[in-house]
C-alpha atoms as a PDB file:
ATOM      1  CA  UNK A   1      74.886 115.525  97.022  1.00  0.00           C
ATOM      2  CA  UNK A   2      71.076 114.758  95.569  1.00  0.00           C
ATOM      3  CA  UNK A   3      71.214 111.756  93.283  1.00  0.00           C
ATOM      4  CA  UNK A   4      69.688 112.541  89.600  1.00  0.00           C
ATOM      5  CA  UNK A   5      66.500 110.778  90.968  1.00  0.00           C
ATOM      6  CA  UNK A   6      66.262 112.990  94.116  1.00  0.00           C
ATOM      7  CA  UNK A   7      66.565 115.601  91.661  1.00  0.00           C
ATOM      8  CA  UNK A   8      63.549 114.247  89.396  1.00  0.00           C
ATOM      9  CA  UNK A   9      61.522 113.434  92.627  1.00  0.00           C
ATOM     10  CA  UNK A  10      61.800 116.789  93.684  1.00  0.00           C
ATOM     11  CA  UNK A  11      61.113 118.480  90.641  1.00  0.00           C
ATOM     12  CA  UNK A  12      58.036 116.463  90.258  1.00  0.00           C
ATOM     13  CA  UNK A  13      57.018 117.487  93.444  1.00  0.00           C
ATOM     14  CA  UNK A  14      56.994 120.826  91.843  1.00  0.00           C
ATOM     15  CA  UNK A  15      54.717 120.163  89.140  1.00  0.00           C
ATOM     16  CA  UNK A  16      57.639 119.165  86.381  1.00  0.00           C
ATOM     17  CA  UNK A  17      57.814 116.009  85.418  1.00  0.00           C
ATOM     18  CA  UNK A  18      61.105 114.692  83.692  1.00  0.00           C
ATOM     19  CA  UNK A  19      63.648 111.208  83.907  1.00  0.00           C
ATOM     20  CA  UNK A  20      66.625 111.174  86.317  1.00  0.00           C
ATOM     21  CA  UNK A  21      68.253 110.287  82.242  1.00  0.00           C
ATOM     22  CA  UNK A  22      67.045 113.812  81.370  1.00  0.00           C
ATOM     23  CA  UNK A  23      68.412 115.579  84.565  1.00  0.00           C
ATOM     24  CA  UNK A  24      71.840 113.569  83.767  1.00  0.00           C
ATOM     25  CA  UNK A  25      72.054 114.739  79.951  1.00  0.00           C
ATOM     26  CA  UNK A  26      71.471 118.360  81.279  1.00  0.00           C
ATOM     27  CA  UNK A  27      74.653 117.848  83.697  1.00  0.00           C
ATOM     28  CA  UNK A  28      76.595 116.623  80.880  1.00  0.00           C
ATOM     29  CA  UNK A  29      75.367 119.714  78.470  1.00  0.00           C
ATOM     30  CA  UNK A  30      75.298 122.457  81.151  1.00  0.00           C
ATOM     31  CA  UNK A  31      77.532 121.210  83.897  1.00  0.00           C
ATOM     32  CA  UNK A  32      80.857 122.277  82.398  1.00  0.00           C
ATOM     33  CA  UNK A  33      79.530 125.847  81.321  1.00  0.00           C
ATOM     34  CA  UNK A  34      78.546 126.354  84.845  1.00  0.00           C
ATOM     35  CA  UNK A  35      81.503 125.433  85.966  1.00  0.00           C
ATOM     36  CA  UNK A  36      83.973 127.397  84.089  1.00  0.00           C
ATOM     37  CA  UNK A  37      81.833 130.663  84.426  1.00  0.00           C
ATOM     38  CA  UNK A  38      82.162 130.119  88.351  1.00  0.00           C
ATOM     39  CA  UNK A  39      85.694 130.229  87.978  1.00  0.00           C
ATOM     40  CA  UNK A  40      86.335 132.619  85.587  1.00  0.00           C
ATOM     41  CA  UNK A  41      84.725 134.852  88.616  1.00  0.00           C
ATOM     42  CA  UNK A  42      86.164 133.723  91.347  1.00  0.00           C
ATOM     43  CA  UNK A  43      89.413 136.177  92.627  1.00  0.00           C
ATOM     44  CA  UNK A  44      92.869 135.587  92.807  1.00  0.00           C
ATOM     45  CA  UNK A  45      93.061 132.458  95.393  1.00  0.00           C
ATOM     46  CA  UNK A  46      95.808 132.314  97.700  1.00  0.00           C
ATOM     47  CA  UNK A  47      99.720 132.137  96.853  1.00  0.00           C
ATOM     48  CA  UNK A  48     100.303 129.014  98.806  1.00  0.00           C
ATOM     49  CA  UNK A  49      99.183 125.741  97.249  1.00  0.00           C
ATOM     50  CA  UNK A  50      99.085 122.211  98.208  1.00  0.00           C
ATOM     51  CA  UNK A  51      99.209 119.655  95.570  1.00  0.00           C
ATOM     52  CA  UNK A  52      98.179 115.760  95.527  1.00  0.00           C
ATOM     53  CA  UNK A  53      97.647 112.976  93.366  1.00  0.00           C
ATOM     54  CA  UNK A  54      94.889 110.163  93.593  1.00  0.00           C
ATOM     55  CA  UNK A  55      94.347 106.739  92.224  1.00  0.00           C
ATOM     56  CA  UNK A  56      91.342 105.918  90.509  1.00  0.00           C
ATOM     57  CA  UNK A  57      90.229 102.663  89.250  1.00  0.00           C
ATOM     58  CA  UNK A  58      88.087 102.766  85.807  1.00  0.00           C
ATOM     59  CA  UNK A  59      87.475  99.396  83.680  1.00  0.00           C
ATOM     60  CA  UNK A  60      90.638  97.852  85.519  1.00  0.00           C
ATOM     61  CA  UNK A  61      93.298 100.593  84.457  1.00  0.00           C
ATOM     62  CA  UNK A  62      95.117 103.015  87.018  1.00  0.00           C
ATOM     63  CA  UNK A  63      94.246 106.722  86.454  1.00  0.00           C
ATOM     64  CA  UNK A  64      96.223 109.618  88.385  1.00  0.00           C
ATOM     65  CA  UNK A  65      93.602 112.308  89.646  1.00  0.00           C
ATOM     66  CA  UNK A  66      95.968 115.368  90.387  1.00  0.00           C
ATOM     67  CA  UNK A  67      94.197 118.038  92.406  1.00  0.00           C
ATOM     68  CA  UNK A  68      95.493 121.625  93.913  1.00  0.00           C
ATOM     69  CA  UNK A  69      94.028 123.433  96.600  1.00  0.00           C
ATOM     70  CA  UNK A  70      94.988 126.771  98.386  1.00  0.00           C
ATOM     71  CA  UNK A  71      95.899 127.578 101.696  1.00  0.00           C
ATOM     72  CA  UNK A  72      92.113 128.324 102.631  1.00  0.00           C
ATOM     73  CA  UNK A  73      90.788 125.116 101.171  1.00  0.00           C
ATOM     74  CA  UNK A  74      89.618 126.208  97.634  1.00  0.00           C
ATOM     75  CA  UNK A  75      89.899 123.874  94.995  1.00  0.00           C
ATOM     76  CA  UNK A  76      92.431 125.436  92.281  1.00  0.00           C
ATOM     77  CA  UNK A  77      92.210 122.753  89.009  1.00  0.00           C
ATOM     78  CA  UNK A  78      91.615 119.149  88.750  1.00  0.00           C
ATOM     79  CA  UNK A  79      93.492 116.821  85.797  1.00  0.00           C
ATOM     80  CA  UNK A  80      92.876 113.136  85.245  1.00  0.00           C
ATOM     81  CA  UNK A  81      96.253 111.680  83.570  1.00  0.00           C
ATOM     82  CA  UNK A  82      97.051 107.894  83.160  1.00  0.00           C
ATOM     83  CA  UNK A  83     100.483 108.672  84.558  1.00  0.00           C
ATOM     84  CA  UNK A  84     102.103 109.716  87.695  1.00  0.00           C
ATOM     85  CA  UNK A  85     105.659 111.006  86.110  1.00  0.00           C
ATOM     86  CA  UNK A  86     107.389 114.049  85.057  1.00  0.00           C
ATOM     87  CA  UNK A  87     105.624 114.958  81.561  1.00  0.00           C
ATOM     88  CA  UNK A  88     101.815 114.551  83.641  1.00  0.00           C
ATOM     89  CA  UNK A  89     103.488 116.567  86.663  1.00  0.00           C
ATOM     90  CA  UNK A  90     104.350 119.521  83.772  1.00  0.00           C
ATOM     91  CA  UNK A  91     100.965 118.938  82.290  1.00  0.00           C
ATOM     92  CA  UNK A  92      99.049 119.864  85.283  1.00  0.00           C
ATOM     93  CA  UNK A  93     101.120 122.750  86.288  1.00  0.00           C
ATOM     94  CA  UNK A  94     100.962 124.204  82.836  1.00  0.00           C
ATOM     95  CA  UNK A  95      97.129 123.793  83.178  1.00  0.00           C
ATOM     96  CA  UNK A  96      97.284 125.507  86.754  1.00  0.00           C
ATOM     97  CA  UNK A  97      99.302 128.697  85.468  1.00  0.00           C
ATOM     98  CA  UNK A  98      97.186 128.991  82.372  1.00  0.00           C
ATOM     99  CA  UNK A  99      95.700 132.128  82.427  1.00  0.00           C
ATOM    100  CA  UNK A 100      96.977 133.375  85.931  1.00  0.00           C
ATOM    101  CA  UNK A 101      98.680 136.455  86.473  1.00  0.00           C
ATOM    102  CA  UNK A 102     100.464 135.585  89.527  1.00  0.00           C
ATOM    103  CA  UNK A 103     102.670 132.499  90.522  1.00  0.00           C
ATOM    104  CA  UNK A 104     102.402 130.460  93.884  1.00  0.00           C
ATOM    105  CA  UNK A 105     104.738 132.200  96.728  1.00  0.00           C
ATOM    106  CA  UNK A 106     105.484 128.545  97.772  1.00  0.00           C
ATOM    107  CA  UNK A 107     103.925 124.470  96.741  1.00  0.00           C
ATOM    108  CA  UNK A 108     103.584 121.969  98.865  1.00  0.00           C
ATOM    109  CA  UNK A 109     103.468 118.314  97.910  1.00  0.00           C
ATOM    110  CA  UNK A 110     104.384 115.021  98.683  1.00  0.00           C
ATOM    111  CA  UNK A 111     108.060 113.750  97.957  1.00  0.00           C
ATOM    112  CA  UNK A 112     106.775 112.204  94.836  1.00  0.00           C
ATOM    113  CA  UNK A 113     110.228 113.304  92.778  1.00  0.00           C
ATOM    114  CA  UNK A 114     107.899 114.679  89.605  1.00  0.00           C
ATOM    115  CA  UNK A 115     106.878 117.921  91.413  1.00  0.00           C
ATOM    116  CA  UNK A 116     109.949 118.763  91.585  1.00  0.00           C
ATOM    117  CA  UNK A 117     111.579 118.123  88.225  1.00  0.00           C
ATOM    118  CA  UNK A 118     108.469 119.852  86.987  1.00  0.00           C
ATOM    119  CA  UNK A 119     108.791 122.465  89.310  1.00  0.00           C
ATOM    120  CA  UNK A 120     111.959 123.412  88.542  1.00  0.00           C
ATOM    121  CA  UNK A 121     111.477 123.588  84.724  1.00  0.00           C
ATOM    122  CA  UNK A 122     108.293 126.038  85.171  1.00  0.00           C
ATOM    123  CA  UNK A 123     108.710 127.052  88.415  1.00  0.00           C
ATOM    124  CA  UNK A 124     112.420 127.612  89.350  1.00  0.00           C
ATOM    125  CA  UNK A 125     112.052 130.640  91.762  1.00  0.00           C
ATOM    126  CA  UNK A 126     108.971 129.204  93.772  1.00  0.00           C
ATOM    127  CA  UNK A 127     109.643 127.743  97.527  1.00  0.00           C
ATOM    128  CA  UNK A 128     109.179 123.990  97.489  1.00  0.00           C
ATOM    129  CA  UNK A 129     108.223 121.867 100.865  1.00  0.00           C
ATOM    130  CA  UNK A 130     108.424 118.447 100.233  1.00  0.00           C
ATOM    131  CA  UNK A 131     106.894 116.793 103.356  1.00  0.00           C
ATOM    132  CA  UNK A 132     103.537 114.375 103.623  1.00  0.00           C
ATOM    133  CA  UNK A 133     102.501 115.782 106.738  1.00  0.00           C
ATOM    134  CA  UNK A 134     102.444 119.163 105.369  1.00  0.00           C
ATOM    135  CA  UNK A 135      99.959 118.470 102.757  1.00  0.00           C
ATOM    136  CA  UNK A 136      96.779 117.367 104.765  1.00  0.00           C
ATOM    137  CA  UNK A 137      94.598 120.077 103.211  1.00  0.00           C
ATOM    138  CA  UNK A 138      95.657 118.779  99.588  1.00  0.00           C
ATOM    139  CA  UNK A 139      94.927 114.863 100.842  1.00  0.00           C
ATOM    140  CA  UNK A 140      92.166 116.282 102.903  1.00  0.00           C
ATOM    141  CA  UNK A 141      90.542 117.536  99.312  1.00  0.00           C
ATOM    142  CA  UNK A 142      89.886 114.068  98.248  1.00  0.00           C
ATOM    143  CA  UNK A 143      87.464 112.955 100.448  1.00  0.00           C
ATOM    144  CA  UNK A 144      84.828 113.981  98.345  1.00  0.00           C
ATOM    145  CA  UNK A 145      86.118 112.421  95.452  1.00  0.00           C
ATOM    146  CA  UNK A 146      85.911 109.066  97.255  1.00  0.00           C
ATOM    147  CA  UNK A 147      82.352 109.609  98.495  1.00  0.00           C
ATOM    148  CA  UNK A 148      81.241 110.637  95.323  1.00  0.00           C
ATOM    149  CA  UNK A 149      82.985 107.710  93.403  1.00  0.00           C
ATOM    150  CA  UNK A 150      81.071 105.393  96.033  1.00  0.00           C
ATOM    151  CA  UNK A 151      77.541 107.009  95.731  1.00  0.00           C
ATOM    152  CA  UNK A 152      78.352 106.405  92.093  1.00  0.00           C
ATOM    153  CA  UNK A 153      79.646 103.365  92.124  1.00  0.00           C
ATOM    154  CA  UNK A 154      82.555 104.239  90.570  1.00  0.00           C
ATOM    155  CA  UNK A 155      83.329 106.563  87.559  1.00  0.00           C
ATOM    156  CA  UNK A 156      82.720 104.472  84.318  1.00  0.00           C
ATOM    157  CA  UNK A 157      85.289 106.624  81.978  1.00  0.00           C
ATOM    158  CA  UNK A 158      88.187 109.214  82.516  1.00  0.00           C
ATOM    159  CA  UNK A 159      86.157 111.612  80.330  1.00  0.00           C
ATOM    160  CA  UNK A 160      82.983 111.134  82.648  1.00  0.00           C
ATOM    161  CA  UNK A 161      85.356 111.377  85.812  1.00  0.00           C
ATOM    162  CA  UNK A 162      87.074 114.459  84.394  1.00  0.00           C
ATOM    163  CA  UNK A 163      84.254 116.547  83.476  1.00  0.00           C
ATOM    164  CA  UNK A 164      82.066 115.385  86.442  1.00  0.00           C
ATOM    165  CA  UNK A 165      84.430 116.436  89.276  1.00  0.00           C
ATOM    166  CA  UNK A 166      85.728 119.814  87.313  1.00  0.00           C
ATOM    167  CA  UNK A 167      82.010 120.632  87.601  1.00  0.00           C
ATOM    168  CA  UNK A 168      81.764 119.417  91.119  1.00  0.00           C
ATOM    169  CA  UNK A 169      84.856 121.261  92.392  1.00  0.00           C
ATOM    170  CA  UNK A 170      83.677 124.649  91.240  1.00  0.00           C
ATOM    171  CA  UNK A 171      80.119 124.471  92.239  1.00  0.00           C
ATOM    172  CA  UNK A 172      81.450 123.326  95.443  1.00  0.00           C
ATOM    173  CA  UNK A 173      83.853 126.356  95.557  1.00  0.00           C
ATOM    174  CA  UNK A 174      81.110 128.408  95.377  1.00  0.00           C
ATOM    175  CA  UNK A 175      78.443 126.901  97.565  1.00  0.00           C
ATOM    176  CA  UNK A 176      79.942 124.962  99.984  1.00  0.00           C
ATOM    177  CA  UNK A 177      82.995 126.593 100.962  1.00  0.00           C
ATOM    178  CA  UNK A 178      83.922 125.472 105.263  1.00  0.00           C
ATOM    179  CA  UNK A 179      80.293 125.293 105.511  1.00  0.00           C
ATOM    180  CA  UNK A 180      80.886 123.626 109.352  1.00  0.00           C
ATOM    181  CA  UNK A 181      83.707 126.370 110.025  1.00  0.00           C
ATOM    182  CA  UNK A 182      81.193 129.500 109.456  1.00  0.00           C
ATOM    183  CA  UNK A 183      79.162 131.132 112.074  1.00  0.00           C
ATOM    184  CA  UNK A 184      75.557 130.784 111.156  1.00  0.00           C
ATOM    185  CA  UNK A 185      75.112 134.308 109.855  1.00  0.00           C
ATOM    186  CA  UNK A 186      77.904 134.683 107.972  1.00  0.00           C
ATOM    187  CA  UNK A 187      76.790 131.366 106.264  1.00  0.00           C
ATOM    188  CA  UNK A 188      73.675 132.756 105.105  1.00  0.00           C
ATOM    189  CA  UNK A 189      75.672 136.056 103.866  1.00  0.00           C
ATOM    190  CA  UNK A 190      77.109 133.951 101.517  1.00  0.00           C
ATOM    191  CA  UNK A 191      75.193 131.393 100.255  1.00  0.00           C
ATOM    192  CA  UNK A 192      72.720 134.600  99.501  1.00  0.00           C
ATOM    193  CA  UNK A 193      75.744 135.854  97.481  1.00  0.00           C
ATOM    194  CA  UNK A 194      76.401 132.410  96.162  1.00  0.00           C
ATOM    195  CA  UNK A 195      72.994 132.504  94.977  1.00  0.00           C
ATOM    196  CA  UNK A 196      72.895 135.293  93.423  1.00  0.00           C
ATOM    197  CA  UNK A 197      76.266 134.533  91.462  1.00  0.00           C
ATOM    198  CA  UNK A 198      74.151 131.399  90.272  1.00  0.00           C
ATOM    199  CA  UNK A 199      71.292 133.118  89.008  1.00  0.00           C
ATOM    200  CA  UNK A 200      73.116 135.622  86.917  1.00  0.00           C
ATOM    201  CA  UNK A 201      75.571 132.759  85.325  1.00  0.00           C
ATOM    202  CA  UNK A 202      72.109 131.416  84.745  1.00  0.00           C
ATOM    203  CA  UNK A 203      70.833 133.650  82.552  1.00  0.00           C
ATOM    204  CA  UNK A 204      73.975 133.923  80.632  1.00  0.00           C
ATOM    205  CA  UNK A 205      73.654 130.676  79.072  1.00  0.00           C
ATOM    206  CA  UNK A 206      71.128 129.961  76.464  1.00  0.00           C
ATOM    207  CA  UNK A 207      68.997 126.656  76.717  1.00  0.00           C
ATOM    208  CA  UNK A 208      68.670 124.849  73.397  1.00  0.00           C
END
């Protein structure tokens, strides 16, 4: 991912001349609308999902990044919590089934013990597989968390970290979907598609 100066560089390149400070404020106004116009067009994703938690360090407190993914990779919902128990396990799948019409055919997770108390209070007829090695893709999803929290050097608040990777996730679902797992062709199919999904959820939003 282009830093906010890359961004500024190459804009400037293009005759427009702004601050890496200006690019940043525009993530922070913009970045969410994007985000939740990308997935508010984005179909039904797959019935199996894989769910993991991550710690992140911010001003010396633990936070618990929880993250879902489906079957083919796609990044369902992020939630940034302070805890790693029941009430934050319930929290994040009440934020996952909010506004579905559908429910998982079956979860996967680690054997953290809060999926499942939350899972059978929301969702008692689901399949449940409680195994580590099982959940790869979930753990797998994380990686760019980490390389984004080093290019940054780390996240400086839960609100920044929240709304920064919400963004990143859907843009990312869009763009950059098994970009080494696509043949060359069918790679261009879609990132003209992608595109084109951009430019109209560009035009929706009004720049003031």
């Amino acid at each position: 991912m282009l830093s906010l100066r890359d961004v500024s560089e190459i804009l400037l390149a293009r005759g427009i001349e702004l601050s890496y400070e200006t690019v940043r404020e525009w993530g922070v106004k913009f970045g969410h609308q994007y985000a939740s116009r990308i997935k508010r067009r984005t179909p039904s994703r797959g019935d199996k999902w894989h769910l993991d938690e991550m710690c992140l360090i911010m001003n010396k407190k633990k936070y618990w990044l929880w993250r879902a993914v489906d079957q083919d990779g796609y990044e369902l919902d992020i939630l940034l919590q302070s805890r790693r128990n029941k009430k934050a396990a319930k929290r994040f799948f009440k934020q996952l089934l909010k506004g579905l019409e559908y429910v998982p055919r079956v979860i996967i997770t680690d054997k953290l013990q809060s999926y499942e108390a939350a899972k059978k209070t929301l969702l008692p007829d689901v399949e449940h597989r409680r195994h580590k090695g099982l959940n790869n893709r979930a753990e797998n999803s994380h990686q760019p968390t980490r390389q984004q929290e080093k290019q940054m050097r780390k996240f400086k608040s839960p609100k920044q970290a929240q709304r920064f990777l919400y963004t990143h996730g859907q843009v990312g679902n869009l763009f950059g979907h098994q970009r080494y797992k696509t043949a060359a062709n069918d790679q261009r199919v879609h990132l003209t598609n992608a595109f084109a999904q951009w430019n109209e959820i560009v035009n929706q939003i009004t720049f003031i």
